[in-house]
N, C-alpha and C. Protein backbone atom coordinates (compact mmCIF):
# COMPACT_ATOMS: atom_id res chain seq x y z
N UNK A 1 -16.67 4.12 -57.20
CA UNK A 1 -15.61 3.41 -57.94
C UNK A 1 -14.26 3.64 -57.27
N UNK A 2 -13.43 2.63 -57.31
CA UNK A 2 -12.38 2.89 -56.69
C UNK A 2 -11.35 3.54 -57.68
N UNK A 3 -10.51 4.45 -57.20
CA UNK A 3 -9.11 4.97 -57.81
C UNK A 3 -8.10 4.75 -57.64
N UNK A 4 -7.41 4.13 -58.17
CA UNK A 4 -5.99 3.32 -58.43
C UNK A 4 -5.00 4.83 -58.79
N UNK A 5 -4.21 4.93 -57.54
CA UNK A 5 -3.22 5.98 -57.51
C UNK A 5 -1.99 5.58 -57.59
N UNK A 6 -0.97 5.86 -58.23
CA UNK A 6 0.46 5.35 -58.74
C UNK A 6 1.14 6.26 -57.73
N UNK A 7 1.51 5.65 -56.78
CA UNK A 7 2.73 6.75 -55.94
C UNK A 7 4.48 6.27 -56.09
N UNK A 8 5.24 7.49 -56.54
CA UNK A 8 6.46 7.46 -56.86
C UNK A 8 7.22 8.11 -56.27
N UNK A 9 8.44 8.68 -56.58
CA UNK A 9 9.70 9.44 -56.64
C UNK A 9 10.99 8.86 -56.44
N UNK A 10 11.91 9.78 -56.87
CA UNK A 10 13.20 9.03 -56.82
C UNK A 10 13.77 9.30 -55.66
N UNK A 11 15.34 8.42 -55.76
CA UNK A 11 15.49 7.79 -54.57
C UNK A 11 15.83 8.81 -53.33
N UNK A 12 15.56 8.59 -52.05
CA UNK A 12 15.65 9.84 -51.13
C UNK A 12 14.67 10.77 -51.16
N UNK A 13 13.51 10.61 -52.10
CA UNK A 13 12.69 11.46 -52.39
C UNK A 13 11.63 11.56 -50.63
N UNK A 14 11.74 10.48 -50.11
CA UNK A 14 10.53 10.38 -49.22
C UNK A 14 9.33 9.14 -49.37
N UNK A 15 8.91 8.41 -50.35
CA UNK A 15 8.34 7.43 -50.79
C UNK A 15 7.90 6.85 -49.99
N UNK A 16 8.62 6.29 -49.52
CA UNK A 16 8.64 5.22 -48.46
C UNK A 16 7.73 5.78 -47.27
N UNK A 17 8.23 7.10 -46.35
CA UNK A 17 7.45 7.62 -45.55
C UNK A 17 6.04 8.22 -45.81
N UNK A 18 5.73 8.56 -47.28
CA UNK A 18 4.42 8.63 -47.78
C UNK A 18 3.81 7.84 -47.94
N UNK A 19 4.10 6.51 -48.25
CA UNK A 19 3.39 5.20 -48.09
C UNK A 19 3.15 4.50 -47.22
N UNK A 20 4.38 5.05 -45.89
CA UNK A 20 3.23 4.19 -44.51
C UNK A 20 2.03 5.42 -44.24
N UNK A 21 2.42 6.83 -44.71
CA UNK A 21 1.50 7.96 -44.27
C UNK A 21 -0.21 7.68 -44.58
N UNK A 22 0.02 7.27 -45.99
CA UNK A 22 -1.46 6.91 -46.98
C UNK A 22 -1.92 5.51 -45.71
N UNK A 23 -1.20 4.69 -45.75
CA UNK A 23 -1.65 3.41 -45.09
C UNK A 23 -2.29 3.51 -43.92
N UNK A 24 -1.55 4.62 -42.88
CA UNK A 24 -2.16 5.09 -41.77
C UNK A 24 -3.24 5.95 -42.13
N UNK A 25 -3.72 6.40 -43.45
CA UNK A 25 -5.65 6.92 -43.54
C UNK A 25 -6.01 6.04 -43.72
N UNK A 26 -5.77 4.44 -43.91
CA UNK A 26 -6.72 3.40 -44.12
C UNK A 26 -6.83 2.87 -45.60
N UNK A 27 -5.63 3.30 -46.08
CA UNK A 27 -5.54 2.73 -47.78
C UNK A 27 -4.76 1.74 -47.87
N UNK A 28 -5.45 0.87 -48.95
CA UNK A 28 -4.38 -0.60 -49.00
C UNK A 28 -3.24 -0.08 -49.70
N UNK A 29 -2.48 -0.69 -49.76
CA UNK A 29 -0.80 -0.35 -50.46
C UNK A 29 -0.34 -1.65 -50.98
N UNK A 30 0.32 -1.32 -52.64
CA UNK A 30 0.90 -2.50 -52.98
C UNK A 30 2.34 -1.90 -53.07
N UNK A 31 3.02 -2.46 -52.38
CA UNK A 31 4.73 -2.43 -52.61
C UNK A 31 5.31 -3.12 -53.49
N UNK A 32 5.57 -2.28 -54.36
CA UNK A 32 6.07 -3.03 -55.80
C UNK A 32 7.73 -3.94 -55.19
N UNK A 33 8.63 -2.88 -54.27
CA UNK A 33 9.97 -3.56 -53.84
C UNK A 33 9.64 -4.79 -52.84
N UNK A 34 8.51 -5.15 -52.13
CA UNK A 34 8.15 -5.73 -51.09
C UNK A 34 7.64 -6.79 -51.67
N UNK A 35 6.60 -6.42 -53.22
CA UNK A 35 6.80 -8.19 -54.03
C UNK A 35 7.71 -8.60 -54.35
N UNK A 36 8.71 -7.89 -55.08
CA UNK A 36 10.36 -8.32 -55.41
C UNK A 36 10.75 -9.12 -54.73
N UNK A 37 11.11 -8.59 -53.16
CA UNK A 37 11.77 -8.99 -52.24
C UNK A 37 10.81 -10.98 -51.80
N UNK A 38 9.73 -10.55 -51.89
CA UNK A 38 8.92 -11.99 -51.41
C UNK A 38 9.13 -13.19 -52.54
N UNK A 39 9.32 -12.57 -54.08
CA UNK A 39 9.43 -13.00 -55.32
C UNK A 39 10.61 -13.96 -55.02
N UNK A 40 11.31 -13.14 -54.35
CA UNK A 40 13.38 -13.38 -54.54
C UNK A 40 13.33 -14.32 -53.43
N UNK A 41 12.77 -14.55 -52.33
CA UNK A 41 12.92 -15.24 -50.97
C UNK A 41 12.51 -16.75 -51.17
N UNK A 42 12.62 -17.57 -50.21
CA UNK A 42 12.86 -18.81 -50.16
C UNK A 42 11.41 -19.20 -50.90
N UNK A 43 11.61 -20.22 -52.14
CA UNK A 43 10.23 -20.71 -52.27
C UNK A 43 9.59 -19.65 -53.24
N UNK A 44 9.89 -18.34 -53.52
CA UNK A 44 9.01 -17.34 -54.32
C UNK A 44 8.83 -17.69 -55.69
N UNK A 45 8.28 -16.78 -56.31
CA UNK A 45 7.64 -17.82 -57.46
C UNK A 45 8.87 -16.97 -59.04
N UNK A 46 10.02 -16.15 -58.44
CA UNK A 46 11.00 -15.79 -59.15
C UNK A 46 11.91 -16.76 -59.24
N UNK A 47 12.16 -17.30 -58.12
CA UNK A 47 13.64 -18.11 -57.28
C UNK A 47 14.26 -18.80 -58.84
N UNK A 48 13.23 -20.32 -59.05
CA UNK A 48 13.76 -20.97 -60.53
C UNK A 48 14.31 -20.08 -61.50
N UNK A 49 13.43 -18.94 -61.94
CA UNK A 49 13.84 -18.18 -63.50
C UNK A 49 14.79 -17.74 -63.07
N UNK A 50 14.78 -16.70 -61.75
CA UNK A 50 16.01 -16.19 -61.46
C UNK A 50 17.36 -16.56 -61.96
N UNK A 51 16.86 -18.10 -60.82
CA UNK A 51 18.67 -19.04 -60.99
C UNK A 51 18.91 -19.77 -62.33
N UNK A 52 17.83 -19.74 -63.19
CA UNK A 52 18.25 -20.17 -64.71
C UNK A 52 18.99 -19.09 -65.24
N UNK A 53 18.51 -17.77 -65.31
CA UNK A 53 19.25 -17.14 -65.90
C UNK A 53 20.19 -16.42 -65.37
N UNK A 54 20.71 -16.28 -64.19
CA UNK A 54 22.14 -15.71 -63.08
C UNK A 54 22.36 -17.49 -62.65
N UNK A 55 23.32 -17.39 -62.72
CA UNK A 55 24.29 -19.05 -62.36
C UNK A 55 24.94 -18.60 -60.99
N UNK A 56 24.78 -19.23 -59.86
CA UNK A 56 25.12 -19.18 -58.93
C UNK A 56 24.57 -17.88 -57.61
N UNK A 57 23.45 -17.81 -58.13
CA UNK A 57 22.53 -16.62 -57.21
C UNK A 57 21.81 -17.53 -56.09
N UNK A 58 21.47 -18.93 -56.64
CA UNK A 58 20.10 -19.16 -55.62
C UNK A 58 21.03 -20.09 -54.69
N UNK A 59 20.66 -19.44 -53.55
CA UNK A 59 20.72 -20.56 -52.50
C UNK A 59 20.28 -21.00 -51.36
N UNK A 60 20.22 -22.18 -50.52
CA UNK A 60 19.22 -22.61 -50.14
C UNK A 60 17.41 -22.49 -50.54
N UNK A 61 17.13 -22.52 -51.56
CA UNK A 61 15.67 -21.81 -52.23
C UNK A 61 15.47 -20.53 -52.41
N UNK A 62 16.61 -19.46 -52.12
CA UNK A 62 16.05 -18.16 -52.46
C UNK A 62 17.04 -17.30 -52.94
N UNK A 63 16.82 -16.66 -53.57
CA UNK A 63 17.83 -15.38 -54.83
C UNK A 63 18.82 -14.56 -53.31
N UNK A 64 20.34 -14.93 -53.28
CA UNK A 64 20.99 -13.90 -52.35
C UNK A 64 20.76 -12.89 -53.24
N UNK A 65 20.28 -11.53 -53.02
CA UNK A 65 20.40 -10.40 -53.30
C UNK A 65 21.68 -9.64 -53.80
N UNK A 66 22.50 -9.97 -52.52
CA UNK A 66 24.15 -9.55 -52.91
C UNK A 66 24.19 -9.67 -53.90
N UNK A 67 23.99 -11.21 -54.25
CA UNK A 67 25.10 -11.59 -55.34
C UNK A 67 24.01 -11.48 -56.79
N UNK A 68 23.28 -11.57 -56.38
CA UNK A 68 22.70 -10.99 -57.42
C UNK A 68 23.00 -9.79 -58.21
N UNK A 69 23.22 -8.51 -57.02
CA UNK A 69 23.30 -7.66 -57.32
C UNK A 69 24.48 -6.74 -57.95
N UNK A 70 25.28 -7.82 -57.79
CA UNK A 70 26.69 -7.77 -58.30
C UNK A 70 26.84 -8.53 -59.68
N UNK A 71 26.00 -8.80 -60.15
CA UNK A 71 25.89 -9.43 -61.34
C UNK A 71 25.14 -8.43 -62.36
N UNK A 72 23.68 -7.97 -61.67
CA UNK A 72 23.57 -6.42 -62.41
C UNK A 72 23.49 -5.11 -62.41
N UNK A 73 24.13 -4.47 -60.91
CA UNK A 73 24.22 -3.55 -60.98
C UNK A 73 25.23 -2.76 -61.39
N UNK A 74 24.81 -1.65 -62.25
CA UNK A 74 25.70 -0.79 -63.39
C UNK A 74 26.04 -1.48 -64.75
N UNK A 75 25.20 -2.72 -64.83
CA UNK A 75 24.92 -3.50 -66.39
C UNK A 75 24.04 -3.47 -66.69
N UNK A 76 23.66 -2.34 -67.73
CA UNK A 76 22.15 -2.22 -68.54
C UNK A 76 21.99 -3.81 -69.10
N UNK A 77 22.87 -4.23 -69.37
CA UNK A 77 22.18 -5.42 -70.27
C UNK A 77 21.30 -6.29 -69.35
N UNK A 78 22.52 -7.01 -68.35
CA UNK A 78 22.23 -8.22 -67.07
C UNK A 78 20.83 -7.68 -66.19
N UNK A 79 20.70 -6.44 -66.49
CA UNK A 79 19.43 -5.61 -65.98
C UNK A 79 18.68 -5.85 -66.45
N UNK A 80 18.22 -5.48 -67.83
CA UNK A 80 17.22 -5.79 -68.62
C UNK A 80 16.67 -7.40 -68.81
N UNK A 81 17.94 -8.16 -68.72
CA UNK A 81 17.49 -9.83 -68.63
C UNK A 81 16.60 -9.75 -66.96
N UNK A 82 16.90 -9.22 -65.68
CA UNK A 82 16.45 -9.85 -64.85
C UNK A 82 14.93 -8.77 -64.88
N UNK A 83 15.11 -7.51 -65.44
CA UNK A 83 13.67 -6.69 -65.20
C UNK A 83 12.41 -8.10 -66.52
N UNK A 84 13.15 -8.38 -67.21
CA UNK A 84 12.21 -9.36 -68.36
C UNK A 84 11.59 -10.39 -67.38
N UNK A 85 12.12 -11.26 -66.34
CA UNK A 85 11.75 -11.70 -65.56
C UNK A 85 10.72 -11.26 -64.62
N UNK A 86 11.29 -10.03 -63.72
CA UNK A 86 10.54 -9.56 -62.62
C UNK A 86 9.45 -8.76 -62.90
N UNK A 87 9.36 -8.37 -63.92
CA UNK A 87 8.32 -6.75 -64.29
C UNK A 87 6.81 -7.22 -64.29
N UNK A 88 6.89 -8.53 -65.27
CA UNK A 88 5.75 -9.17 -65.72
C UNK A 88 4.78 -9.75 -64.24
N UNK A 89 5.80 -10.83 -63.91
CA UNK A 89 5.30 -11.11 -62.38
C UNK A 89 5.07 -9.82 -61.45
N UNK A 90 5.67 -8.87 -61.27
CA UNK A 90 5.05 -7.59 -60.16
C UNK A 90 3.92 -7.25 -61.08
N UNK A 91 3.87 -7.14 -62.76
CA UNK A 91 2.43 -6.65 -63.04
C UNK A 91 1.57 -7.67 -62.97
N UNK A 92 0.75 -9.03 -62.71
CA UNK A 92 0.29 -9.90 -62.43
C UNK A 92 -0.11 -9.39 -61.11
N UNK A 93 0.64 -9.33 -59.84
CA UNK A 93 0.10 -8.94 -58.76
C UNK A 93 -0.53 -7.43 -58.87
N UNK A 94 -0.25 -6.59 -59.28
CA UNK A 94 -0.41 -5.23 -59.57
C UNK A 94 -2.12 -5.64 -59.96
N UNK A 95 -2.25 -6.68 -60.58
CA UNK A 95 -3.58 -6.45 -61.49
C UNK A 95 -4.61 -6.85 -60.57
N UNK A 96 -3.73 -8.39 -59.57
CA UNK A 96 -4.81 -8.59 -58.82
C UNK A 96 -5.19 -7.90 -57.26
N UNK A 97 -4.02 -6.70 -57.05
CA UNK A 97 -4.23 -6.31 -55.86
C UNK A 97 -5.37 -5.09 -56.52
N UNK A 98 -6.04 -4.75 -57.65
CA UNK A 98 -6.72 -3.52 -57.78
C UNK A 98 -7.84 -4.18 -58.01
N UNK A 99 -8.45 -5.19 -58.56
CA UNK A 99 -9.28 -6.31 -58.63
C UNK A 99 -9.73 -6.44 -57.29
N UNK A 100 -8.81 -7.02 -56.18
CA UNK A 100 -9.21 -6.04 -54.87
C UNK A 100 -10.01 -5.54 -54.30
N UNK A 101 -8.90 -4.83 -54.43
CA UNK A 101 -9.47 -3.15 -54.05
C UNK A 101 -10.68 -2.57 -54.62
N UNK A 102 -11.48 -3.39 -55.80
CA UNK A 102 -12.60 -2.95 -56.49
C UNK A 102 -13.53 -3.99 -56.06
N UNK A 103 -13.12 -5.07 -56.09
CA UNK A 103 -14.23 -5.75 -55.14
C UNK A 103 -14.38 -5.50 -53.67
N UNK A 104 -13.69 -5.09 -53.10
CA UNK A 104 -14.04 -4.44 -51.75
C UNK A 104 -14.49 -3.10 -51.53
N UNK A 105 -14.86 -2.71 -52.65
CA UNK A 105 -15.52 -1.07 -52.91
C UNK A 105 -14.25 0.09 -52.13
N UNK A 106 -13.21 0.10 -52.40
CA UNK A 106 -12.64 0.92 -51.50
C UNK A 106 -12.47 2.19 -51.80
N UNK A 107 -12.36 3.24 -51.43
CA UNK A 107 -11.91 4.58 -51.97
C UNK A 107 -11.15 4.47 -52.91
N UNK A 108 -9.81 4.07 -52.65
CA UNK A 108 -8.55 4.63 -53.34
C UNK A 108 -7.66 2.73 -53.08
N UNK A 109 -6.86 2.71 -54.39
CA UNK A 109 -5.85 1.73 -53.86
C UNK A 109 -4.45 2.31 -54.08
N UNK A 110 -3.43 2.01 -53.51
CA UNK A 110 -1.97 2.60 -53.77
C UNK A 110 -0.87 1.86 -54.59
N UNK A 111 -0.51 1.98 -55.73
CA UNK A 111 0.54 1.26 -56.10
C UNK A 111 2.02 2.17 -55.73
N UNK A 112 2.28 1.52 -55.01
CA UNK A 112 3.66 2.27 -54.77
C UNK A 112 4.94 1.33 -55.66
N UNK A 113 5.02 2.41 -56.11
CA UNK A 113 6.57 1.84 -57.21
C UNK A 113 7.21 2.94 -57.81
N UNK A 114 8.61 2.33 -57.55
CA UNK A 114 9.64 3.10 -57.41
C UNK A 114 10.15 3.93 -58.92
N UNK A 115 9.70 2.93 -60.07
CA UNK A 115 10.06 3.24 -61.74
C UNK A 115 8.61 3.30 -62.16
N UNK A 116 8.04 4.46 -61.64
CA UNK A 116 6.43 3.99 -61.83
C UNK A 116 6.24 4.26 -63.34
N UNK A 117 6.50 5.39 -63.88
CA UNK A 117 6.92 5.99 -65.06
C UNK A 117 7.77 5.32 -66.38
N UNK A 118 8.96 4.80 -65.48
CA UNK A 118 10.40 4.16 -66.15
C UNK A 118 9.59 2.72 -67.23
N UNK A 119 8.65 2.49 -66.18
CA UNK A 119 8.09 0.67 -66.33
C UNK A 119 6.68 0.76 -66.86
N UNK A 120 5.89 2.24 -67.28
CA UNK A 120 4.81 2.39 -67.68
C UNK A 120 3.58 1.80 -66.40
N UNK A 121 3.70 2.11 -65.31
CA UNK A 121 2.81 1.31 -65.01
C UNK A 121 1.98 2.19 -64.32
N UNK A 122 2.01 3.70 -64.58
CA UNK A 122 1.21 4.74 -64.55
C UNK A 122 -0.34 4.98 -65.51
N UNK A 123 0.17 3.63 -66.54
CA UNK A 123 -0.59 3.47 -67.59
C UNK A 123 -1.75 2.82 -67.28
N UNK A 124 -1.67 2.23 -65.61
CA UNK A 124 -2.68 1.33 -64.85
C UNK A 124 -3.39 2.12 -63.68
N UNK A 125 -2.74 3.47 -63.76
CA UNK A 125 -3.70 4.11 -62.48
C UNK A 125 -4.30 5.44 -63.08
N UNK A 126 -5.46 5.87 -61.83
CA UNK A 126 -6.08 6.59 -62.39
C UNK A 126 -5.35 8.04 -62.27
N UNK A 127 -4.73 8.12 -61.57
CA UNK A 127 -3.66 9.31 -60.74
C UNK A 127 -2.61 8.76 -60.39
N UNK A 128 -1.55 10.17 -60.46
CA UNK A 128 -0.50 9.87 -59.96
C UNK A 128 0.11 10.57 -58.84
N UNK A 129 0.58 10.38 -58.28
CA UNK A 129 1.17 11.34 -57.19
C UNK A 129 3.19 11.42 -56.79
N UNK A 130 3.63 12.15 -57.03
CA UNK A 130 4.98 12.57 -56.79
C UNK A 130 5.53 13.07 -55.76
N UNK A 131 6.52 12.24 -55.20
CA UNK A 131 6.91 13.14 -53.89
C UNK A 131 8.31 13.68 -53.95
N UNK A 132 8.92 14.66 -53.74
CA UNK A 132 9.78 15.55 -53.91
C UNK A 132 10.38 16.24 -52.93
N UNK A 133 11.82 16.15 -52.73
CA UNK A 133 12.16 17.41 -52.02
C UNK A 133 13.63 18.05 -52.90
N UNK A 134 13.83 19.00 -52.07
CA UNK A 134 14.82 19.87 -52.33
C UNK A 134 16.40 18.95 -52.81
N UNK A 135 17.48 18.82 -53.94
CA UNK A 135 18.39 17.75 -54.42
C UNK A 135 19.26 18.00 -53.20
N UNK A 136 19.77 19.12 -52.18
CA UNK A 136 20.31 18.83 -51.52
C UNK A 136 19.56 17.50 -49.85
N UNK A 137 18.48 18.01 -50.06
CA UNK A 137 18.19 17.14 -49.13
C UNK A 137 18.02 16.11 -49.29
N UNK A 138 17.61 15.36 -50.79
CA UNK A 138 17.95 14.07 -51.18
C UNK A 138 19.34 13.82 -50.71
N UNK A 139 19.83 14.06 -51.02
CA UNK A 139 21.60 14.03 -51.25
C UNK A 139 21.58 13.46 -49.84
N UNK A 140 21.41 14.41 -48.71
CA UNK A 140 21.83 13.97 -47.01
C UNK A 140 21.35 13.11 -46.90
N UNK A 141 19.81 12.19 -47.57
CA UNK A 141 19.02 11.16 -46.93
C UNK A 141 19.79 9.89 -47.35
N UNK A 142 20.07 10.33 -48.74
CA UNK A 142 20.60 8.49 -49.12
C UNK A 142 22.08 8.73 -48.80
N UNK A 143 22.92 9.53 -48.69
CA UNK A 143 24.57 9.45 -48.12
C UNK A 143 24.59 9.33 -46.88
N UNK A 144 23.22 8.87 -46.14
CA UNK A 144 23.45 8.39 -44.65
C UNK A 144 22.91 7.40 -44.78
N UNK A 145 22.57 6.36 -45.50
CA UNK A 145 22.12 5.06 -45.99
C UNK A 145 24.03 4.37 -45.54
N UNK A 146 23.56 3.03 -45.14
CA UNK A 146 24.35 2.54 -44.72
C UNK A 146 25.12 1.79 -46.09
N UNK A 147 26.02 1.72 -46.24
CA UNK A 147 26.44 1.40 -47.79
C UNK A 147 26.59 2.34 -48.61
N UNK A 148 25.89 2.92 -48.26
CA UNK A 148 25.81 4.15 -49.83
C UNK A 148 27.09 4.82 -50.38
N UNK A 149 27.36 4.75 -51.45
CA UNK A 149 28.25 5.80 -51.89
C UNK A 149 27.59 7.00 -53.16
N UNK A 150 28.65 7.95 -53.37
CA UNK A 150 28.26 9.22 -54.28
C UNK A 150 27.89 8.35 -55.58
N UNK A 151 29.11 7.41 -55.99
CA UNK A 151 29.10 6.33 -57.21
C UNK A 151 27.65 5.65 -57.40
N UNK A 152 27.45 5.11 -56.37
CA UNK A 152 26.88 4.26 -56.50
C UNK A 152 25.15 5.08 -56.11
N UNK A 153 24.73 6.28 -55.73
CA UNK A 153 23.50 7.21 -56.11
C UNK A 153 23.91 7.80 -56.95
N UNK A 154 25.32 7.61 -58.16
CA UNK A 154 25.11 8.54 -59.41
C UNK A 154 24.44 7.57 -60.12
N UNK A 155 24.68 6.07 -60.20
CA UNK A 155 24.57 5.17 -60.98
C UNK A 155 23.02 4.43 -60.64
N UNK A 156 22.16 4.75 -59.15
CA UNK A 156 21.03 4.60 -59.32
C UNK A 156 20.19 6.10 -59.51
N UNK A 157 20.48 7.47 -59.76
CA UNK A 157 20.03 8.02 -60.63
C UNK A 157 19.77 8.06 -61.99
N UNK A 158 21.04 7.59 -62.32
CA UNK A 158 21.05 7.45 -63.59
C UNK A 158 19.83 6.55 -64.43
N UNK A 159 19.59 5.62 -63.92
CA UNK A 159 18.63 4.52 -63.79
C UNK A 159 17.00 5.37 -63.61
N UNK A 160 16.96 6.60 -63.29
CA UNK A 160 15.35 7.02 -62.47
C UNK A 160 15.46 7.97 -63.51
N UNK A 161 14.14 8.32 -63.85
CA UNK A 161 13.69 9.92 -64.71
C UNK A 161 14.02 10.85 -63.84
N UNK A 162 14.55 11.97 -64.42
CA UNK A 162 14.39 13.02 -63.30
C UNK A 162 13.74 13.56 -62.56
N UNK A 163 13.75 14.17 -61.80
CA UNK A 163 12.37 14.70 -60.76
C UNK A 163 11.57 15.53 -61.42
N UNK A 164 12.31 17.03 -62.23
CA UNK A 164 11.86 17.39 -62.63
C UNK A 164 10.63 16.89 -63.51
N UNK A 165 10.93 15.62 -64.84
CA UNK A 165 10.22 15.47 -65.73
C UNK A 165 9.09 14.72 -64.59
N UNK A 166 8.94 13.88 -63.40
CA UNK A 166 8.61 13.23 -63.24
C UNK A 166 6.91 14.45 -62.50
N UNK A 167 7.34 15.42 -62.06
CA UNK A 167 6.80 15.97 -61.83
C UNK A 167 6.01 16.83 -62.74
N UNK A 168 6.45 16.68 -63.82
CA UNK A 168 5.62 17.14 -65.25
C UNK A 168 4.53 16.37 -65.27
N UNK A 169 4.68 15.17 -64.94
CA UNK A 169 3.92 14.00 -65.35
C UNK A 169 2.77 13.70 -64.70
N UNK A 170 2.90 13.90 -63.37
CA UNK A 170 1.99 13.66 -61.71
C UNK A 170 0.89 14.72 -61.95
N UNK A 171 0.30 14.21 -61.23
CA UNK A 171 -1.13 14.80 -60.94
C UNK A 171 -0.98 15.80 -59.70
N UNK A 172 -0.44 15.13 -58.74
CA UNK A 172 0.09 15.73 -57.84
C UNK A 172 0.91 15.52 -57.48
N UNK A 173 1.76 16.48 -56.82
CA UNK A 173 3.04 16.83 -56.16
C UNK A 173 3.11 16.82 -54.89
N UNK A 174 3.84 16.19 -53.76
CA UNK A 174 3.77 16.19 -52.68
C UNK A 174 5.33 16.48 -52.06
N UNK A 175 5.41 17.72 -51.54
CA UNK A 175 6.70 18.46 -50.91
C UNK A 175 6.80 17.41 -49.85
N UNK A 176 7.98 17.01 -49.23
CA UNK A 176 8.77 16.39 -48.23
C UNK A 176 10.17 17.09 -47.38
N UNK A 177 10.08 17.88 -48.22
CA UNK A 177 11.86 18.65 -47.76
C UNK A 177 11.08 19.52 -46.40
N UNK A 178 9.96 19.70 -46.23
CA UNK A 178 9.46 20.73 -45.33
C UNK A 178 9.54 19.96 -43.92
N UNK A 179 8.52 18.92 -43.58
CA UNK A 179 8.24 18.03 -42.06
C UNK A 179 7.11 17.17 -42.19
N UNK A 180 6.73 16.29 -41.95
CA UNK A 180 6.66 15.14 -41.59
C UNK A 180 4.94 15.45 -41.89
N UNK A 181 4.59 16.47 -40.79
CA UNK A 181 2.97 17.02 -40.64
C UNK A 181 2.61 17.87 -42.08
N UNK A 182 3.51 18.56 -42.42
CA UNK A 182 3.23 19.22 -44.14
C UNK A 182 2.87 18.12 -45.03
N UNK A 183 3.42 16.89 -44.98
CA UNK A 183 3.37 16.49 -45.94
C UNK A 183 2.52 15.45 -45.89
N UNK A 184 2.26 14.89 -44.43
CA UNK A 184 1.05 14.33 -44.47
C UNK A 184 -0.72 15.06 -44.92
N UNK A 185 -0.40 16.24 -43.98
CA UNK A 185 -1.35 17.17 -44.57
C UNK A 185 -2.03 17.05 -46.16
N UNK A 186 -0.55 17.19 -47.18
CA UNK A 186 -1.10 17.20 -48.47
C UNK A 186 -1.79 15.71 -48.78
N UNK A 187 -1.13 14.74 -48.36
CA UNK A 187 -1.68 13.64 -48.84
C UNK A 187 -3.01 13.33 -48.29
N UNK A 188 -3.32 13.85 -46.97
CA UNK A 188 -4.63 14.01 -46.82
C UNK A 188 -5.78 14.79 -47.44
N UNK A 189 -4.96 15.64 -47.51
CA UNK A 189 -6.31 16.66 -48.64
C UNK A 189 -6.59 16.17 -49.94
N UNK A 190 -5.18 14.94 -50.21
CA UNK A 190 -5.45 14.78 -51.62
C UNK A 190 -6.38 13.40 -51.51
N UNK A 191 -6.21 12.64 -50.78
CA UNK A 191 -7.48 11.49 -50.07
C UNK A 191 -8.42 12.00 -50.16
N UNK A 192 -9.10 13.02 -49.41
CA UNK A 192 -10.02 13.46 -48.84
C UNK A 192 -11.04 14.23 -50.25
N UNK A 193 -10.37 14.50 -51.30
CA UNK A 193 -10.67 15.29 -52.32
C UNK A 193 -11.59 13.94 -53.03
N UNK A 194 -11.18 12.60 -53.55
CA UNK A 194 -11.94 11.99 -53.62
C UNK A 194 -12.59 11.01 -52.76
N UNK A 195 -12.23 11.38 -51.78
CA UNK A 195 -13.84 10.64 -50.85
C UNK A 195 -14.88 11.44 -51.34
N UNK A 196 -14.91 12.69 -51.14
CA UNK A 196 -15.53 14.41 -51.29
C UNK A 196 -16.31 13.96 -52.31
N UNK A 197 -15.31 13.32 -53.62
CA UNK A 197 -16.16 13.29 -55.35
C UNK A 197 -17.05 11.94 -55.38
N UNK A 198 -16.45 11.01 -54.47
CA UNK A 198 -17.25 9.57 -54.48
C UNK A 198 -18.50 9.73 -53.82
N UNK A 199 -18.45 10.24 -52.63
CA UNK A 199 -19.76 11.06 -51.91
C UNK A 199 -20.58 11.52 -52.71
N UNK A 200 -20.14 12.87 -53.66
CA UNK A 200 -20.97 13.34 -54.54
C UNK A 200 -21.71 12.56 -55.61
N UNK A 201 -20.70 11.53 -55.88
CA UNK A 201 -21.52 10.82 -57.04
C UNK A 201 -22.32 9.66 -56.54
């Protein structure tokens, strides 16, 4: 049977580099920001609702981001109108990339998403996995993000569960503040643990 693993953490956490890591053992990956982004682009199947409900976002066929994003970022409300939109459509794909992954008998499938917790959609996998490092070393990864300000990672923290709780929550924990080979390591042992149980059964 295949196992549908929810991979998370907040921002600077490492995510991103754990999810090409899993991909390079040969696991499919669904990028929850990577449907967004295809959702929002010329022709996607967001573009219309989008531009009904933000006036002056779409152009030439696809959601500018910018300006989008200047319409809801640091507005719980204008947020909540565009997550009512986007959440439903990323869970639609969510359902059929594990459908998938189960008709192709695979080990493991990956949902990678960023509010995995925030958006309940931990409620769809069989495991979870958390990746984590040390708050100062978050801190150096996203304040060398091009754009970034202190304001503006107080105000997308604010937005994420904390690490702490998030790590209450996970099945497993995966350190990142250490190097590159540590942390692939864990995610391999944690692969490898159910190949090990699928074998057995």
């Amino acid at each position: 049977m295949t196992v549908i693993i929810g991979l998370t953490g907040s921002i600077g956490m490492g995510k991103t580099t754990a999810s090409l890591m899993l991909r390079r053992l040969g696991l499919p990956i669904c990028d929850s920001d990577l449907l967004v982004h295809r959702m929002l682009a010329r022709d996607g199947e967001a573009v219309s609702l989008v531009g009904a409900e933000f006036e002056g976002v779409v152009i030439n066929d696809a959601v500018d981001r910018a300006a989008l994003g200047k319409k809801v970022f640091g507005d719980t409300e204008e947020l909540k109108r565009l997550e009512k939109i986007i959440h439903p459509l990323v869970r639609l794909k969510q359902i059929q990339f594990i459908k998938t992954c189960r008709r192709q008998n695979r080990i493991a499938g990956i949902l990678d998403v960023p509010l995995l917790y925030e958006v309940n959609t931990d409620q769809i996998c069989d495991f979870t996995i958390v990746v984590s490092a040390p708050e100062f070393i978050q801190k150096q990864r996203v304040m060398a993000r091009a754009g970034m300000t202190a304001a503006r990672l107080s105000k997308t923290l604010a937005r994420q569960m904390p690490d702490i709780e998030k790590q209450k929550r996970a099945d497993f924990v995966v350190p990142t503040g250490l190097n590159k080979r540590h942390t692939l390591n864990r995610l391999y042992k944690i692969i490898r643990s159910f190949q090990n149980t699928r074998n057995f059964m």
